[in-house]
Every structure is written in structure tokens, then in C-alpha cells.
Protein backbone atom coordinates (compact mmCIF):
# COMPACT_ATOMS: atom_id res chain seq x y z
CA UNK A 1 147.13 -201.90 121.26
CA UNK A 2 146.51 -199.15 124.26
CA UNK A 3 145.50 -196.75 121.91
CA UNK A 4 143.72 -198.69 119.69
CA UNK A 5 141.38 -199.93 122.65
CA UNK A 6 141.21 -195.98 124.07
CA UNK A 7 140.03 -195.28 120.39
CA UNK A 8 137.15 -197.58 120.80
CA UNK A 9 135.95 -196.72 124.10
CA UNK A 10 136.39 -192.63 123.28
CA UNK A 11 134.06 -193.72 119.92
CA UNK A 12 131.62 -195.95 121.82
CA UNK A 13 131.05 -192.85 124.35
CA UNK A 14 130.76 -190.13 121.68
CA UNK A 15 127.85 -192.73 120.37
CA UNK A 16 126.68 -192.96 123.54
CA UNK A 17 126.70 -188.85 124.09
CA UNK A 18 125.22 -187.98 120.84
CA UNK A 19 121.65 -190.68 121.70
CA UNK A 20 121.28 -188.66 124.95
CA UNK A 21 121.17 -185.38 122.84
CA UNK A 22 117.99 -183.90 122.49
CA UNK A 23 115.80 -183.89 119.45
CA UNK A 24 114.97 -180.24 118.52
CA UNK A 25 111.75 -180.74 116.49
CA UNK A 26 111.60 -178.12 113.74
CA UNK A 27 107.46 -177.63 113.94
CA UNK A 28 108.26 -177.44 117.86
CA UNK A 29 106.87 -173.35 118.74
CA UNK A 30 109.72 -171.35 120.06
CA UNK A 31 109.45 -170.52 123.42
CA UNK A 32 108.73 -166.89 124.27
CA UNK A 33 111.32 -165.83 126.83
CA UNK A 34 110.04 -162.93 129.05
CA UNK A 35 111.78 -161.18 131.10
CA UNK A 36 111.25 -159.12 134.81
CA UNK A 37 112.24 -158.72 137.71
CA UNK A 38 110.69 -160.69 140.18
CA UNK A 39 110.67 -158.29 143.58
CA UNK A 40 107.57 -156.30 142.65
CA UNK A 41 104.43 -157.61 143.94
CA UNK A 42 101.56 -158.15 143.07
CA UNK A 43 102.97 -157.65 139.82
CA UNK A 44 106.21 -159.19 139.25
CA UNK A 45 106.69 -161.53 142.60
CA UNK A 46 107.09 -165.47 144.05
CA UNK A 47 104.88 -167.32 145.56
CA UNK A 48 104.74 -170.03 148.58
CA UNK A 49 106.44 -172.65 146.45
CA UNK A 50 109.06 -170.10 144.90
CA UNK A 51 107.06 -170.04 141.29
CA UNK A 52 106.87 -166.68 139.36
CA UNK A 53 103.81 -165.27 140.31
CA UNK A 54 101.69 -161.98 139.74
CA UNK A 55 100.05 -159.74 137.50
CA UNK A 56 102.44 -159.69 135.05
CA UNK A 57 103.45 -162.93 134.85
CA UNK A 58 99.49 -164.65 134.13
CA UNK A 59 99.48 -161.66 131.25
CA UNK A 60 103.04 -163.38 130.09
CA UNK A 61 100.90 -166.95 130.06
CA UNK A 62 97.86 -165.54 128.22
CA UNK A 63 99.80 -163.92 125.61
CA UNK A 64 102.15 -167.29 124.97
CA UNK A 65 98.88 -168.97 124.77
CA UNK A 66 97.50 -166.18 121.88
CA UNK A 67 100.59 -166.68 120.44
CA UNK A 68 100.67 -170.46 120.60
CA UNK A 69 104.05 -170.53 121.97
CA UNK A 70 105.42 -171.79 125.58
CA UNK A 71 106.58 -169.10 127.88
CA UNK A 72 109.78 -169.11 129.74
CA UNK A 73 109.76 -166.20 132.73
CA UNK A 74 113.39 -165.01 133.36
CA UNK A 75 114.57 -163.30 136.72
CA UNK A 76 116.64 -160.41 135.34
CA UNK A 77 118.26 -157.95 137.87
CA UNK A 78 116.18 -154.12 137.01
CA UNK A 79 119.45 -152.45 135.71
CA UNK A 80 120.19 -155.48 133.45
CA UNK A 81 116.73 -155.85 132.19
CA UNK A 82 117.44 -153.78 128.72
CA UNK A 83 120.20 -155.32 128.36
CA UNK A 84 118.95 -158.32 128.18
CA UNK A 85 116.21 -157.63 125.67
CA UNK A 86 118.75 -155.63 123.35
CA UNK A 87 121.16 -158.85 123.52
CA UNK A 88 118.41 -161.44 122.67
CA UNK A 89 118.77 -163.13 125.56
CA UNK A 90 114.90 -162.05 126.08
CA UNK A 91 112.27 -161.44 123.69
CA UNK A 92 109.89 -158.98 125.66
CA UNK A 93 110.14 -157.02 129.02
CA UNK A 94 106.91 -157.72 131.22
CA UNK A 95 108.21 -155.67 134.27
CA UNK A 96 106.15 -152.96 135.75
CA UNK A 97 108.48 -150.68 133.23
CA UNK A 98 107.73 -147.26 132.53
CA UNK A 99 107.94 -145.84 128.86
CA UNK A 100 109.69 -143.36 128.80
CA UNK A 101 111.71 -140.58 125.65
CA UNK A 102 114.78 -142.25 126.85
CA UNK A 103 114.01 -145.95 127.23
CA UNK A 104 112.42 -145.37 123.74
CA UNK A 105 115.66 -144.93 122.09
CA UNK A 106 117.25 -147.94 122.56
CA UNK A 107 113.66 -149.90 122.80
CA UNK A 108 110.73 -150.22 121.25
CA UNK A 109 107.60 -150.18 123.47
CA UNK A 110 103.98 -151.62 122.93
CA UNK A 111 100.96 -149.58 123.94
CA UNK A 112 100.14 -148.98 127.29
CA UNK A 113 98.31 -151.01 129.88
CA UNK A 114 98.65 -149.44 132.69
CA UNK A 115 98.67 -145.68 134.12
CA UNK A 116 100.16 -145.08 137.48
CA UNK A 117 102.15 -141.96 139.03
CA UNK A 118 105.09 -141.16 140.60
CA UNK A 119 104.40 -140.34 144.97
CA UNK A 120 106.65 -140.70 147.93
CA UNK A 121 106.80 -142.25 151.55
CA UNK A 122 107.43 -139.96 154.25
CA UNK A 123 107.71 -140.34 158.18
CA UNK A 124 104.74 -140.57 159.66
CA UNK A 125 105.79 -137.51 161.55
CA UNK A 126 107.60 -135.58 159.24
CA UNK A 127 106.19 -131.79 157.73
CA UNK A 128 106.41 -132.57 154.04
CA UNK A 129 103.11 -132.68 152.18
CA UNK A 130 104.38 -132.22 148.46
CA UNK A 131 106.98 -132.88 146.44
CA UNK A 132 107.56 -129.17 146.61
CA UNK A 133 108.67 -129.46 150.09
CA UNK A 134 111.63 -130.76 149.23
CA UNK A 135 112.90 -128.74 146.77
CA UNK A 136 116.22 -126.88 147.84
CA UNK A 137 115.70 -128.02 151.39
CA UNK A 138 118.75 -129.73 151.33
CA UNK A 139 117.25 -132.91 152.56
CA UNK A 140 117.81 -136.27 151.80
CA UNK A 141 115.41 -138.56 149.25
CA UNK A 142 115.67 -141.89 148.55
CA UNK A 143 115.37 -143.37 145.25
CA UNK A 144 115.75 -146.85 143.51
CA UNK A 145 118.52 -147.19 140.81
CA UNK A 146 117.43 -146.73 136.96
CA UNK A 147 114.08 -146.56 138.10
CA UNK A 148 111.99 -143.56 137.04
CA UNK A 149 111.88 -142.04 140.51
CA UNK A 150 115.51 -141.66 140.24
CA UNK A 151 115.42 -139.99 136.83
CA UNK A 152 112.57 -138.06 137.85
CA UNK A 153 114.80 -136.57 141.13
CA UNK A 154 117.86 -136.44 139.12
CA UNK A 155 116.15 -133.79 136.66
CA UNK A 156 113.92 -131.83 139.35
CA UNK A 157 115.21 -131.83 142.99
CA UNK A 158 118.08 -129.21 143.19
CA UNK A 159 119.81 -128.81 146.44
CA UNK A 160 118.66 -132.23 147.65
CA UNK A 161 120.62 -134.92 148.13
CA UNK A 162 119.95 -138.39 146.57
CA UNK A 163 120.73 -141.80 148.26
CA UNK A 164 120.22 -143.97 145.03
CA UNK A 165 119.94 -147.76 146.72
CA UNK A 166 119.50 -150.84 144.71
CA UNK A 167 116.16 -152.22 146.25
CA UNK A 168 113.11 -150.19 146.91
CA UNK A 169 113.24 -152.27 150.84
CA UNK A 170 116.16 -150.30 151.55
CA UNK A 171 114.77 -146.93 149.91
CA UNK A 172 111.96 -147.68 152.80
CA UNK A 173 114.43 -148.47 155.39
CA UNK A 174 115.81 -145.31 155.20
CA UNK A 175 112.61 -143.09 155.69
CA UNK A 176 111.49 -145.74 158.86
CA UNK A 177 115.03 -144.91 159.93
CA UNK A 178 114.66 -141.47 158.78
CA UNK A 179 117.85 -141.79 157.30
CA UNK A 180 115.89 -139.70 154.19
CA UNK A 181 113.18 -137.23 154.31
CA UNK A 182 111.22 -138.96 151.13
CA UNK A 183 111.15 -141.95 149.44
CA UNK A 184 109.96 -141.67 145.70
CA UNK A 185 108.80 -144.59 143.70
CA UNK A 186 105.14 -145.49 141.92
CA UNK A 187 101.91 -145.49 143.71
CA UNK A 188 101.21 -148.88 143.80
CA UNK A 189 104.39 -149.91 145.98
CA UNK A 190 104.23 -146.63 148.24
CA UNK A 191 100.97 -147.76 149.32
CA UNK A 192 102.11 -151.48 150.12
CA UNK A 193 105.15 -149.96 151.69
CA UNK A 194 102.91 -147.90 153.92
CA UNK A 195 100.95 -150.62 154.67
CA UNK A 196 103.74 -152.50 156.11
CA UNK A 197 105.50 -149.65 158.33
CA UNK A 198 102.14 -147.73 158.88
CA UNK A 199 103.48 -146.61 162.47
CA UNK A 200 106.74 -145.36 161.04
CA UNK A 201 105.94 -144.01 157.90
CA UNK A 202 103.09 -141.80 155.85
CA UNK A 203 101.86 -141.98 152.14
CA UNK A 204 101.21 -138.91 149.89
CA UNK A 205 99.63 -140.56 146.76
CA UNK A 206 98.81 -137.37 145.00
CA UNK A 207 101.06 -138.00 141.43
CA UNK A 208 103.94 -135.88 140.96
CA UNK A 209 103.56 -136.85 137.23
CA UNK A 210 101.95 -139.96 135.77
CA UNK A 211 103.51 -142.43 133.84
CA UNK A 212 102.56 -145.22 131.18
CA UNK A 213 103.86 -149.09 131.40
CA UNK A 214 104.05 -150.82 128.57
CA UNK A 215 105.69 -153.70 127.20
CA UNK A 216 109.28 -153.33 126.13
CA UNK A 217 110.35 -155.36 122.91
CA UNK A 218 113.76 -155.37 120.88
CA UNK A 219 113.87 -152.37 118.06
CA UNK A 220 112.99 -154.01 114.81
CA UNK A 221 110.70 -156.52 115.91
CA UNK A 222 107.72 -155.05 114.18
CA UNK A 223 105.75 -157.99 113.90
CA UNK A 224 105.93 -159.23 117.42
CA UNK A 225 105.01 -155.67 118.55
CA UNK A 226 102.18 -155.99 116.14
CA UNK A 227 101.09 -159.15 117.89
CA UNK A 228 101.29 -157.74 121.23
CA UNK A 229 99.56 -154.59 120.94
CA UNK A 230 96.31 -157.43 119.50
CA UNK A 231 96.71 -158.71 122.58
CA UNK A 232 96.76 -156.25 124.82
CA UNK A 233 93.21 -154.47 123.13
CA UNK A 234 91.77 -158.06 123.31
CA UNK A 235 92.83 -158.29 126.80
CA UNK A 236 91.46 -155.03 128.13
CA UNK A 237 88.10 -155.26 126.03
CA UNK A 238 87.64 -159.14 127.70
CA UNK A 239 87.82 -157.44 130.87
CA UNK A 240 91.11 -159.78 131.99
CA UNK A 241 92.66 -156.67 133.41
CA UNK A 242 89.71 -156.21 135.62
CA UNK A 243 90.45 -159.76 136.61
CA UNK A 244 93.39 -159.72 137.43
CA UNK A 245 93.08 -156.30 139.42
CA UNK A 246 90.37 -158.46 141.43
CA UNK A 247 92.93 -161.65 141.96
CA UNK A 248 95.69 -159.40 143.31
CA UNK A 249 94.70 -155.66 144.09
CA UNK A 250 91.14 -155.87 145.23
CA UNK A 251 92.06 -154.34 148.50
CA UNK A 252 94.56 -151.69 146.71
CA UNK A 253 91.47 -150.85 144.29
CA UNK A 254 89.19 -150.18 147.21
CA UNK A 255 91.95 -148.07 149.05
CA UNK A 256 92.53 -145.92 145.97
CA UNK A 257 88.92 -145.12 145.52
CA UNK A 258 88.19 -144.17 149.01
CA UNK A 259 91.48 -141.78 148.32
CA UNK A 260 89.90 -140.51 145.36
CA UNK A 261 93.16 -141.67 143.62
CA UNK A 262 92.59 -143.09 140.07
CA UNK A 263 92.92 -146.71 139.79
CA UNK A 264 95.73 -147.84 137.14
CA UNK A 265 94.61 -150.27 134.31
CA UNK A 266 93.35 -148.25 131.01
């Protein structure tokens, strides 16, 4: 009798269980998952109420809306980023994220949207005025893990010593501290470091190389790349980029043309 009433109530739950279960609807768009990491402003960020927020995440919206499709905006940690995308677990990488000869073999990579260039943060006091300074000095230069920077020192900056940190804060912390001779990291986030330590610290925004962002999207997907490659010529010819430079950079467009630095969107 015991079991036969637990056999009812067990059925009448599983009932109950499967009702609350929600309805996939098979015309419903899939969601477009993108991917960043949200620590870079003005491009990948939070705002007041927590929300993603920036540059790259109202180019995520506009291109779900091309596409017809909701988009979901997933916090990913910078050295599990391609990961991510390669697993599935993302469909696109909207980060700030350099193309590069190696990134390119394990992902594919839409056009590019943005030009920007590799500089570094010194003390405000300190003798170094290019990147050649610091060759074989036997200094120390701080760099951001699996970022380009840290590549880029890896390659090129015999007989200096690398302190390879996870967040670019810390990177900064270290030249304020001068803990490290150099920071190196893109221009747009040496300037705003600057401008947050300017009696510490000193920018030299001349490029040690430029680089190309551009979308990052799983190897195979032909057809999304397709799609987002529209988007991105329809984007820049509508002047959005322009827009968006004016929303969240005005004063870092002004600052770079009274440097004589080229702006970044192409």
C-alpha cells in the first residue's frame, strides 16, 4: 500500500515537473551568444547598474538586430575567451581582440574595424622615450597575459625581464610603483591609464606596430562570417562607428588629434 501511494505522488510530481518545463518554440530565433571580456572600457565594460556596456557591446545589439536574432553578452575571462568560441559555448568574440597569424589558426576572423597600436606607460620621471630603450637594458616591463603586448615582448625584448600579470590594473600598478620600467598594452587603454595616474606615470603613444581587431568566429562558420563582414561595411558606411566614437571616446578622439596620433575606427 506504501509503495503504491509513493508511486502516485512520485507520478503526480513528474506531471507536475514536466507543465513547468519550458516550451522551446521551433520558429523562436536562436540567440546569438557573444562573448568578451568585460574589464575594457569604453569598449567592453559595466555600467552604474552592473549591465554590459560599451562600444562593443551596442555593435553586439545592432548586429543581433541585422540578424534578427536576440543577443546574449557572456563575461568570459581573456585567456578563456578562444576557448570558449572553439567549444561552442560562444558564437562570436566581440572583445577588443587583435587578429593576429597565430590567433588565425585556430580562428577564423572577420574584417577589421578597428586599427590601433601597440605603446607603453612609463614613470612620469623615468628616461625611456622608445621602445628601443628598453632593449637589453635588463629592465623590467610589464605585460598582460595572452594579450598581444605580451607576445609582442616575448618575440622582441631580449635581456628584459617580463612580469606577465593577469589584469592590465596591476600591469599599471607596477610602473606607479615602479616596480617595472614599461608597461605595454594598446593605445587606447595607455591613454586612460595615464589619465588616471597622470602624476605618477607618462604616455608614449607613438605605435611600436599597429594592429587590426576584428571579430573572432568559430573555423567553419562561413556563413555567419559572411553575415558579419555585411554588417560591419554597412556599419562603417552608416557612420555608426563615428557614433559610437562620439558616445564613448569623444574626449579620447580630441586627445589623439591634438597628439597627431591617428584615431582608430577604419
Amino acid at each position: 500500500m506504501k509503495l503504491r501511494v509513493l508511486f502516485l505522488i512520485f507520478s503526480a510530481f513528474t506531471i507536475i515537473l514536466a507543465g513547468c518545463e519550458k516550451k522551446v518554440d521551433p520558429d523562436e530565433p536562436k540567440p546569438l551568444v557573444v562573448g568578451m571580456e568585460l574589464s575594457y572600457p569604453p569598449f567592453e565594460m559595466r555600467d552604474t547598474s552592473n549591465q554590459p556596456d560599451g562600444i562593443s557591446v551596442r555593435m553586439a545589439e545592432d548586429l543581433g538586430k541585422m540578424l534578427g536574432r536576440p543577443v546574449e553578452i557572456e563575461d568570459v575571462a581573456w585567456d578563456g575567451i578562444i576557448p570558449a568560441l572553439k567549444s561552442g559555448k560562444i558564437d562570436l568574440i566581440i572583445s577588443s581582440m587583435t587578429r593576429t597569424v597565430e590567433r588565425e589558426q585556430v580562428i577564423d576572423f572577420s574584417d577589421g574595424y578597428v586599427t590601433n597600436g601597440l605603446c607603453m606607460l612609463v614613470a612620469k620621471d623615468s628616461d625611456i622615450e622608445s621602445v628601443d630603450d628598453l632593449s637589453e637594458s635588463g629592465g623590467k616591463v610589464a605585460v598582460k597575459l595572452a594579450t598581444t603586448g605580451h607576445q609582442w615582448a616575448m618575440g622582441h625584448l631580449e635581456g628584459v625581464e617580463l612580469v606577465t600579470l593577469d589584469e592590465a590594473a596591476t600591469c599599471v600598478l607596477e610602473v606607479v610603483q615602479k616596480k617595472a620600467d614599461a608597461f605595454i598594452y594598446d593605445q587606447i587603454s595607455i591613454y586612460q591609464h595615464w589619465k588616471n595616474n597622470q602624476d605618477t606615470t607618462r604616455p608614449i603613444l607613438k605605435p611600436i606596430r599597429e594592429e587590426t581587431w576584428a571579430i573572432g568566429i568559430k573555423k567553419g562558420n562561413d556563413v555567419l562570417k559572411a553575415e558579419v563582414n555585411s554588417f560591419l561595411k554597412q556599419y562603417r558606411e552608416d557612420g555608426k562607428f563615428d557614433k559610437l566614437a562620439e558616445r564613448y571616446m569623444a574626449e579620447e578622439k580630441k586627445a589623439f588629434q591634438e597628439m597627431g596620433v591617428p584615431f582608430i575606427f577604419h
